[in-house]
Structure formats: C-alpha cells, structure tokens
N, C-alpha and C. Protein backbone atom coordinates (compact mmCIF):
# COMPACT_ATOMS: atom_id res chain seq x y z
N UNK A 1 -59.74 17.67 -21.81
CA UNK A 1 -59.73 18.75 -22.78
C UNK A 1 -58.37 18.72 -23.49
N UNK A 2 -58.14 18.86 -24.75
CA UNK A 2 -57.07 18.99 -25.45
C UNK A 2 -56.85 17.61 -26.12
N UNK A 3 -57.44 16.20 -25.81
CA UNK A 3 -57.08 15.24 -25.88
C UNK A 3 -57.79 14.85 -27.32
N UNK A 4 -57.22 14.04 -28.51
CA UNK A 4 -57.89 13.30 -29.29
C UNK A 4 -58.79 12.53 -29.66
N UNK A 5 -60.17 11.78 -30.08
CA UNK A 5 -60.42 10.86 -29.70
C UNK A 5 -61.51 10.05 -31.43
N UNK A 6 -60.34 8.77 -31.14
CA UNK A 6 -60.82 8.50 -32.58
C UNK A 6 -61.97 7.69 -32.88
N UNK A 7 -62.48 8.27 -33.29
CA UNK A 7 -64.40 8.31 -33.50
C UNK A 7 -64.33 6.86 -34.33
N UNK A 8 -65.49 5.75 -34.40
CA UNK A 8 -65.67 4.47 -35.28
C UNK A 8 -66.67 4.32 -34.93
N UNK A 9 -67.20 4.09 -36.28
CA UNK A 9 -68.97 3.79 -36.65
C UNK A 9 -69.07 3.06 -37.48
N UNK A 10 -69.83 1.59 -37.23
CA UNK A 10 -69.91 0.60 -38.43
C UNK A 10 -71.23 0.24 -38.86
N UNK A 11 -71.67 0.11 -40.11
CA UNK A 11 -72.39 0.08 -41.01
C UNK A 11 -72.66 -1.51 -41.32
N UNK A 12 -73.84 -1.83 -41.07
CA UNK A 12 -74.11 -3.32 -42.13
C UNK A 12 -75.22 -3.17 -43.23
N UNK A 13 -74.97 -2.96 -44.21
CA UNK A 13 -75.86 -3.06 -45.36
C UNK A 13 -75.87 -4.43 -45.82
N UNK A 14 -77.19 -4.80 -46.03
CA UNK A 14 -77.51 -6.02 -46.56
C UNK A 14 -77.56 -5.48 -48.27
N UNK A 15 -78.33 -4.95 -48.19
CA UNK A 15 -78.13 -4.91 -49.88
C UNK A 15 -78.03 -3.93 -50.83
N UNK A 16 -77.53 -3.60 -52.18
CA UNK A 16 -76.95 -2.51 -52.79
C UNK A 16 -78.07 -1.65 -52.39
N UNK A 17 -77.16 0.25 -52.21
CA UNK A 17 -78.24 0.86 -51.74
C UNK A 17 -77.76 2.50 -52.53
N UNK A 18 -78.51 2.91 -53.25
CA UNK A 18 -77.93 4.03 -53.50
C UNK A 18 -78.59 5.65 -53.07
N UNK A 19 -77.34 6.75 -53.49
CA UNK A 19 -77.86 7.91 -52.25
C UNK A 19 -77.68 7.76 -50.72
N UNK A 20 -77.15 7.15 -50.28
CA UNK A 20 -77.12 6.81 -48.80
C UNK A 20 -76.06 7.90 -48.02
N UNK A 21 -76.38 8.34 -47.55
CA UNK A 21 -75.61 9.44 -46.15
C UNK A 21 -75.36 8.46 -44.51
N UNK A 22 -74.31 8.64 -44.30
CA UNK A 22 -74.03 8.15 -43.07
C UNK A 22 -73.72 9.48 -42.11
N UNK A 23 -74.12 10.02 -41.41
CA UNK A 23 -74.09 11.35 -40.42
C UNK A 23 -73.99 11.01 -39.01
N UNK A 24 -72.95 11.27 -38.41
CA UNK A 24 -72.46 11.06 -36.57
C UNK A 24 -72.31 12.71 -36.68
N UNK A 25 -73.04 12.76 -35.53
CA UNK A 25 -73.21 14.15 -34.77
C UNK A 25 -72.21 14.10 -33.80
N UNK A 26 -71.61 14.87 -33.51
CA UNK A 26 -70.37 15.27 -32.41
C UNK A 26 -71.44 15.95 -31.17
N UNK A 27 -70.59 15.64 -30.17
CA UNK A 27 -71.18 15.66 -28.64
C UNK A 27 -70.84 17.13 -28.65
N UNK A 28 -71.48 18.34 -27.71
CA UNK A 28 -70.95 19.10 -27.57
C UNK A 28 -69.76 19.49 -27.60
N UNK A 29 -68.63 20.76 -27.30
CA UNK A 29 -67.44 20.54 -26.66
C UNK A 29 -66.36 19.88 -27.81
N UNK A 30 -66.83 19.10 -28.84
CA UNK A 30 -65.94 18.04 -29.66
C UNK A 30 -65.49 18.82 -31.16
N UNK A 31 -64.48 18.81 -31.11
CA UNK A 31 -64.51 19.61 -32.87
C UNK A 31 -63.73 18.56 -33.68
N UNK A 32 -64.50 17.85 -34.83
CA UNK A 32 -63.79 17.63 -35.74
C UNK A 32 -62.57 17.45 -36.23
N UNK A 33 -61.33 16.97 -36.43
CA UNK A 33 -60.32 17.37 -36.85
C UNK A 33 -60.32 16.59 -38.76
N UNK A 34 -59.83 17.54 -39.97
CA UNK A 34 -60.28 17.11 -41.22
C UNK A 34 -58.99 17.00 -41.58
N UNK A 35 -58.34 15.74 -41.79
CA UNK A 35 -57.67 15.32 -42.16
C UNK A 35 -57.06 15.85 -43.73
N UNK A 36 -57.65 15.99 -44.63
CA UNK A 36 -57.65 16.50 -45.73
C UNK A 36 -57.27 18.08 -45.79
N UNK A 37 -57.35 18.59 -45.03
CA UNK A 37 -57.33 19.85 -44.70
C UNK A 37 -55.52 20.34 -45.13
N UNK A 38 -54.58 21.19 -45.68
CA UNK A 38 -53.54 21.35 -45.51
C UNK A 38 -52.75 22.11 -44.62
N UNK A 39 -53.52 22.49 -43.55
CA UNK A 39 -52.82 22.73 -41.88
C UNK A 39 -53.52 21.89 -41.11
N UNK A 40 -54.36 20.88 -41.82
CA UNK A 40 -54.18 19.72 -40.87
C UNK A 40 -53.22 19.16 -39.53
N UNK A 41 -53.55 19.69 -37.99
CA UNK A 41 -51.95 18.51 -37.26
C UNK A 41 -51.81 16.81 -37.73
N UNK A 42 -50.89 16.54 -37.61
CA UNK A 42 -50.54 14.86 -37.89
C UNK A 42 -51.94 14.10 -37.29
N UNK A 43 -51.83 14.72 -35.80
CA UNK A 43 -53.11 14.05 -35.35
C UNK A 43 -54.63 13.67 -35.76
N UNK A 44 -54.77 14.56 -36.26
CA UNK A 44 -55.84 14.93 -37.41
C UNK A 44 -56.06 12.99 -38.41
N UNK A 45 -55.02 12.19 -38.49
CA UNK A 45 -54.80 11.61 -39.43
C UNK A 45 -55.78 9.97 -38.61
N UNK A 46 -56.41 9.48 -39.05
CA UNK A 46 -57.08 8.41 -38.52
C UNK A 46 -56.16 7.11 -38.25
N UNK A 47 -56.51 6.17 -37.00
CA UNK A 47 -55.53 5.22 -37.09
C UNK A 47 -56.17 3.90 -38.44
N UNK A 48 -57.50 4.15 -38.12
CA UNK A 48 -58.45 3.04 -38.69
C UNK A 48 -58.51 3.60 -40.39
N UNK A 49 -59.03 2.97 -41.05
CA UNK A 49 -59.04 3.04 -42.55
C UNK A 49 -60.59 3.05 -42.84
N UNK A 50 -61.30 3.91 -43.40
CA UNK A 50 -62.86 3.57 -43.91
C UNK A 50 -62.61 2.41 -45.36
N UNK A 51 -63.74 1.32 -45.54
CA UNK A 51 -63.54 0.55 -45.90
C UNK A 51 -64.08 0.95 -46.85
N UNK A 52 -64.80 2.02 -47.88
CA UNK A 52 -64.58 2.52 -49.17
C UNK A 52 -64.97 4.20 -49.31
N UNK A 53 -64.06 4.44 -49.98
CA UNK A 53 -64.32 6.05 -50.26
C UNK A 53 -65.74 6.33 -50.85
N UNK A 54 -66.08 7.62 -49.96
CA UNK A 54 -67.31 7.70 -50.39
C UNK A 54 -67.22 9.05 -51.37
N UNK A 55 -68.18 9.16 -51.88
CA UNK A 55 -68.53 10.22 -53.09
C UNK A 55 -67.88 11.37 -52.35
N UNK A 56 -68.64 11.71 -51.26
CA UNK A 56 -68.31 13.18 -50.82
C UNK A 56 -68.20 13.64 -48.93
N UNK A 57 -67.30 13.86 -48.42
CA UNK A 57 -67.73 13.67 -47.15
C UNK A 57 -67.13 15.17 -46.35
N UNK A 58 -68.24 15.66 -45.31
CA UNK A 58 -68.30 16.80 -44.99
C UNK A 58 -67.55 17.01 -43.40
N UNK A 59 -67.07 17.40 -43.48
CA UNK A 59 -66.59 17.87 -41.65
C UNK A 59 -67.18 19.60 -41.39
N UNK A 60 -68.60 19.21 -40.58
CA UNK A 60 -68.91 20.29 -40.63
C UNK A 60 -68.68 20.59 -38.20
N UNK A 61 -69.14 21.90 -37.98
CA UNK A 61 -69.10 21.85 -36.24
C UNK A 61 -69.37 21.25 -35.66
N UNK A 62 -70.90 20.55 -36.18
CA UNK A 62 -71.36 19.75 -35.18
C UNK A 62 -71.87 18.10 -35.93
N UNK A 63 -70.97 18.18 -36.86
CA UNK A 63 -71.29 16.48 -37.38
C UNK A 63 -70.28 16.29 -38.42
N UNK A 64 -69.87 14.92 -38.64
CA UNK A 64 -69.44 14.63 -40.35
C UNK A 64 -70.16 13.64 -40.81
N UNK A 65 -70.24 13.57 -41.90
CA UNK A 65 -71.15 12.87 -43.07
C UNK A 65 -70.32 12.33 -44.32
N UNK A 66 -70.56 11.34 -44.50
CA UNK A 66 -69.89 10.38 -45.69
C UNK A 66 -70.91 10.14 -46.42
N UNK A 67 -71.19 10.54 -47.76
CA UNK A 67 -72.26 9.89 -48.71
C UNK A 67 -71.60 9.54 -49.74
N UNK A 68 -72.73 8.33 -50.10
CA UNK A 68 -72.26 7.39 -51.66
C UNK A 68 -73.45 7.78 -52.57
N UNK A 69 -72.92 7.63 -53.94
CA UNK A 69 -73.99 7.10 -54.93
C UNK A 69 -74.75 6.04 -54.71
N UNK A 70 -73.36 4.93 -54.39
CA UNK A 70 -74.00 3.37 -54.75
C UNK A 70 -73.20 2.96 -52.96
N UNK A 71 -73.79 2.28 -52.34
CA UNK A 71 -72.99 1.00 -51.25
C UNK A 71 -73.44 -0.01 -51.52
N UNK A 72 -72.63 -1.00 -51.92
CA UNK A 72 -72.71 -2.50 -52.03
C UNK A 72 -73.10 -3.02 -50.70
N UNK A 73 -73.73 -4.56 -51.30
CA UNK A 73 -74.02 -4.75 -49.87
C UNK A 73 -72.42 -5.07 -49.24
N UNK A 74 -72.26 -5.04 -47.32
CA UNK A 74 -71.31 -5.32 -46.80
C UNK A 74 -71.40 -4.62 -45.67
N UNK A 75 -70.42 -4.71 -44.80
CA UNK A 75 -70.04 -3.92 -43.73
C UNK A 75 -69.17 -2.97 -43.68
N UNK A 76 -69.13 -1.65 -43.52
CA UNK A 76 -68.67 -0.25 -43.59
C UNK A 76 -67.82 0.29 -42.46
N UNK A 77 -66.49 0.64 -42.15
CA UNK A 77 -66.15 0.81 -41.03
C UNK A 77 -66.03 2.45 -41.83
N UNK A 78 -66.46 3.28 -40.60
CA UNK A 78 -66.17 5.04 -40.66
C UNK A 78 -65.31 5.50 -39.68
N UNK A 79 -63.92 5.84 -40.13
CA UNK A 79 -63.18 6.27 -38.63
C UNK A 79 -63.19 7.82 -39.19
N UNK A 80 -62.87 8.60 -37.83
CA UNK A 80 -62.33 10.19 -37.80
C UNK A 80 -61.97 10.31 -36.75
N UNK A 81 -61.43 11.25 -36.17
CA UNK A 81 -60.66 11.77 -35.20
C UNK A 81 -61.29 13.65 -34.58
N UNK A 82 -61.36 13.30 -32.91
CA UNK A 82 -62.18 14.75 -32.66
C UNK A 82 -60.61 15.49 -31.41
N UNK A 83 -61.13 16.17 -31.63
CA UNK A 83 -60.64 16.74 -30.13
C UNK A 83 -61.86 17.33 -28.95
N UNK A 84 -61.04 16.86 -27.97
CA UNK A 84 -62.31 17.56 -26.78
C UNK A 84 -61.89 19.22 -26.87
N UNK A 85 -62.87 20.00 -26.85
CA UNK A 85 -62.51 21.88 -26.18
C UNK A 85 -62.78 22.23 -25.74
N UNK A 86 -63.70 21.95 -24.98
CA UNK A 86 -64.59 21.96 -23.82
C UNK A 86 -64.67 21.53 -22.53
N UNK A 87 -64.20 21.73 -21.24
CA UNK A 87 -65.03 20.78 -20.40
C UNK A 87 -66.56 20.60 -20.15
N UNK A 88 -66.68 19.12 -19.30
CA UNK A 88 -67.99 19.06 -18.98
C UNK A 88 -68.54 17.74 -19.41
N UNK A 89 -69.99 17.23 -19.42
CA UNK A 89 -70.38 16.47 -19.66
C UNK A 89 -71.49 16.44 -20.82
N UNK A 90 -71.20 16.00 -21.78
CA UNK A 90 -72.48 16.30 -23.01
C UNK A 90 -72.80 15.05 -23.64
N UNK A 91 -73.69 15.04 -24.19
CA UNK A 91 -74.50 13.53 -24.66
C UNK A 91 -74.09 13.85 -26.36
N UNK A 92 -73.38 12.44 -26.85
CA UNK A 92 -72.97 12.27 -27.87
C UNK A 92 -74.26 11.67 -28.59
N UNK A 93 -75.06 12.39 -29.56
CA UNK A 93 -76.04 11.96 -30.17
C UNK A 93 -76.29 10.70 -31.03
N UNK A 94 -76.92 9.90 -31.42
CA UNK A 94 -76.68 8.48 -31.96
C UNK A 94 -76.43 9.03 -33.71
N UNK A 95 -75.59 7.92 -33.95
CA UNK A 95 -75.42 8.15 -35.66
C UNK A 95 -76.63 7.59 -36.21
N UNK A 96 -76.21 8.21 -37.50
CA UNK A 96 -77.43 7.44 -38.68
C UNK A 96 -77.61 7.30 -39.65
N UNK A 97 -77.84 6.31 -40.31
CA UNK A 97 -77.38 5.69 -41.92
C UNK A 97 -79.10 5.80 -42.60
N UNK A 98 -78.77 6.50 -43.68
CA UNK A 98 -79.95 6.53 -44.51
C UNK A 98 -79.86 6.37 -45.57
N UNK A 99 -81.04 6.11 -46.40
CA UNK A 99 -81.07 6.57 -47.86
C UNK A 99 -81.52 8.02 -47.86
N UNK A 100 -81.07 8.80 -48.51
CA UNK A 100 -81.42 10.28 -48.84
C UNK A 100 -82.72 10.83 -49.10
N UNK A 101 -83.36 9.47 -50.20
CA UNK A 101 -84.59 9.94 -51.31
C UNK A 101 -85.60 8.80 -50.96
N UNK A 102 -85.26 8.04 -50.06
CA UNK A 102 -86.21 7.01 -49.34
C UNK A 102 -86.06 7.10 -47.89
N UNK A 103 -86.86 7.95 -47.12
CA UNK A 103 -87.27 7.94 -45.72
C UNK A 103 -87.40 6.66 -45.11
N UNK A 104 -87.64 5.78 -45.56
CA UNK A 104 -88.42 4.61 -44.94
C UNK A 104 -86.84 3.85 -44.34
N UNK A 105 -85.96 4.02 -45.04
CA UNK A 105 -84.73 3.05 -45.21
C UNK A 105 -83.95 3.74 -43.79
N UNK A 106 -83.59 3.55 -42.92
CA UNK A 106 -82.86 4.35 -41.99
C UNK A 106 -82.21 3.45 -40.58
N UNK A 107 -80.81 3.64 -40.26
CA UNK A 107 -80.35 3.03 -38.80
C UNK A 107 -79.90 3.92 -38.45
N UNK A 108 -79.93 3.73 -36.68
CA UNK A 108 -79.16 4.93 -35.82
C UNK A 108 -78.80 3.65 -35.09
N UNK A 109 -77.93 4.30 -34.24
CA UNK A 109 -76.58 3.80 -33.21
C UNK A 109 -77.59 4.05 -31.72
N UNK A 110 -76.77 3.64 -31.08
CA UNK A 110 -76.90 4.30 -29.49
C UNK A 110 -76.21 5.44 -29.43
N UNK A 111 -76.90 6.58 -28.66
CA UNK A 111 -75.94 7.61 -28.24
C UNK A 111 -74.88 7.13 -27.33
N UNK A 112 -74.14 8.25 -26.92
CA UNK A 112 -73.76 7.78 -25.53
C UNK A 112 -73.42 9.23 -24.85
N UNK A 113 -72.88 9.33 -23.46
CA UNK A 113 -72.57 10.41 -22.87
C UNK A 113 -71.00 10.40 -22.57
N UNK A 114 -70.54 11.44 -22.61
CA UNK A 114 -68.93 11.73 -23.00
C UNK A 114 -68.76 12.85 -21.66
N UNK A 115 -67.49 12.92 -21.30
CA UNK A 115 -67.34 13.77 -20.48
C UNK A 115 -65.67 13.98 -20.63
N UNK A 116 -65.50 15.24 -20.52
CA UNK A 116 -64.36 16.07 -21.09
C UNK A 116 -63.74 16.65 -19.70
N UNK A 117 -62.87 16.44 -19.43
CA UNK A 117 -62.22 17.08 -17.93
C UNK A 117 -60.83 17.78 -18.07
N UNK A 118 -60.77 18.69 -17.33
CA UNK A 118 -59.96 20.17 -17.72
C UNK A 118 -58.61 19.30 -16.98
N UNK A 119 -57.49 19.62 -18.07
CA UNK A 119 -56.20 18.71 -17.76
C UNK A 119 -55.88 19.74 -15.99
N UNK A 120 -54.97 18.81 -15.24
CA UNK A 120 -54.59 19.89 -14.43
C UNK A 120 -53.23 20.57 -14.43
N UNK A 121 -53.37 21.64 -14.43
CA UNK A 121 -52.10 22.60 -14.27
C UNK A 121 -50.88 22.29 -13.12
C-alpha cells in the first residue's frame, strides 16, 4: 500500500485504424495517478514514453483510456503510473483495444491478479 506501480500495455496494429480506444481497467484498491494534472506528485510522471499522442486520454477511478482518430499501422507502447490504497488481493481486469464504431475489430490482454500488502509499522 502506498507504493507506485508503472502500468505498460502494448498494442500491435497491423493496419491503419481509425476511432480506436485503448481502455486498461485498474484492479481494485489502484488509483490512477494523472500526470497532467497541476498538483500532480513527481511520481505521477511515467518512466516509459507512449509511442504517439493520442487525440484524447481519460484518467478516470477505475480505468484510463487513450483514443485516436487515426493509428497507423505499428506497435503502441501505453505507460501510466498507479498507486496501491488498498490492501488485499484483487484481479486486475484484461485491457482492450478497439475500434469504437466497428464491434467486430477488438483485443484484450490477460488479466492478472495483484495483491497490495499493508507496509509495516
């Protein structure tokens, strides 16, 4: 609990795709930290670089989301940064890359399970 932990999700698009949302759900317990923010902590700040700015991207409680107009084809790296606040054990839900306005088009990740342990005093 209290500890950082910097989130990476990579993307392979084969070919130009537009409207596309990329959305990672945060595990219980996990909050966001938005870099952009101006009481942002330092920590807040990603070590990794996303490999192109996207149109618009959301840090909401329980997910963030990066969407484009257009993604070329290529490979996409998405970093952010969470903090644990919680103890306990919660299942980090799988990400997932879509087109917005075409259902058919869609990847998810593996989840995984995360576990958060109370520092000791």
């Amino acid at each position: 609990v209290g500890d950082v932990v910097e989130e990476h999700v990579q993307v392979v698009n084969p070919q130009e795709r537009h409207y596309v949302a990329v959305v990672v759900p945060l595990a219980a317990g996990m909050e966001p930290l938005n870099p952009a923010l101006e009481t942002a902590p330092p920590e807040a700040k990603p070590a990794g670089r996303l490999t192109a700015e996207p149109t618009y991207v959301a840090f909401l409680d329980d997910q963030v989301a990066f969407f484009y107009d257009t993604l070329t084809a290529g490979t996409y790296d998405f970093w952010f940064r969470t903090r644990a606040q919680i103890p306990g054990s919660f299942v980090q839900p799988p990400a997932k890359a879509e087109m917005m306005y075409d259902g058919a088009v869609v990847g998810t990740s593996p989840g995984a399970r995360i576990t958060a342990a109370a520092k000791p005093e």
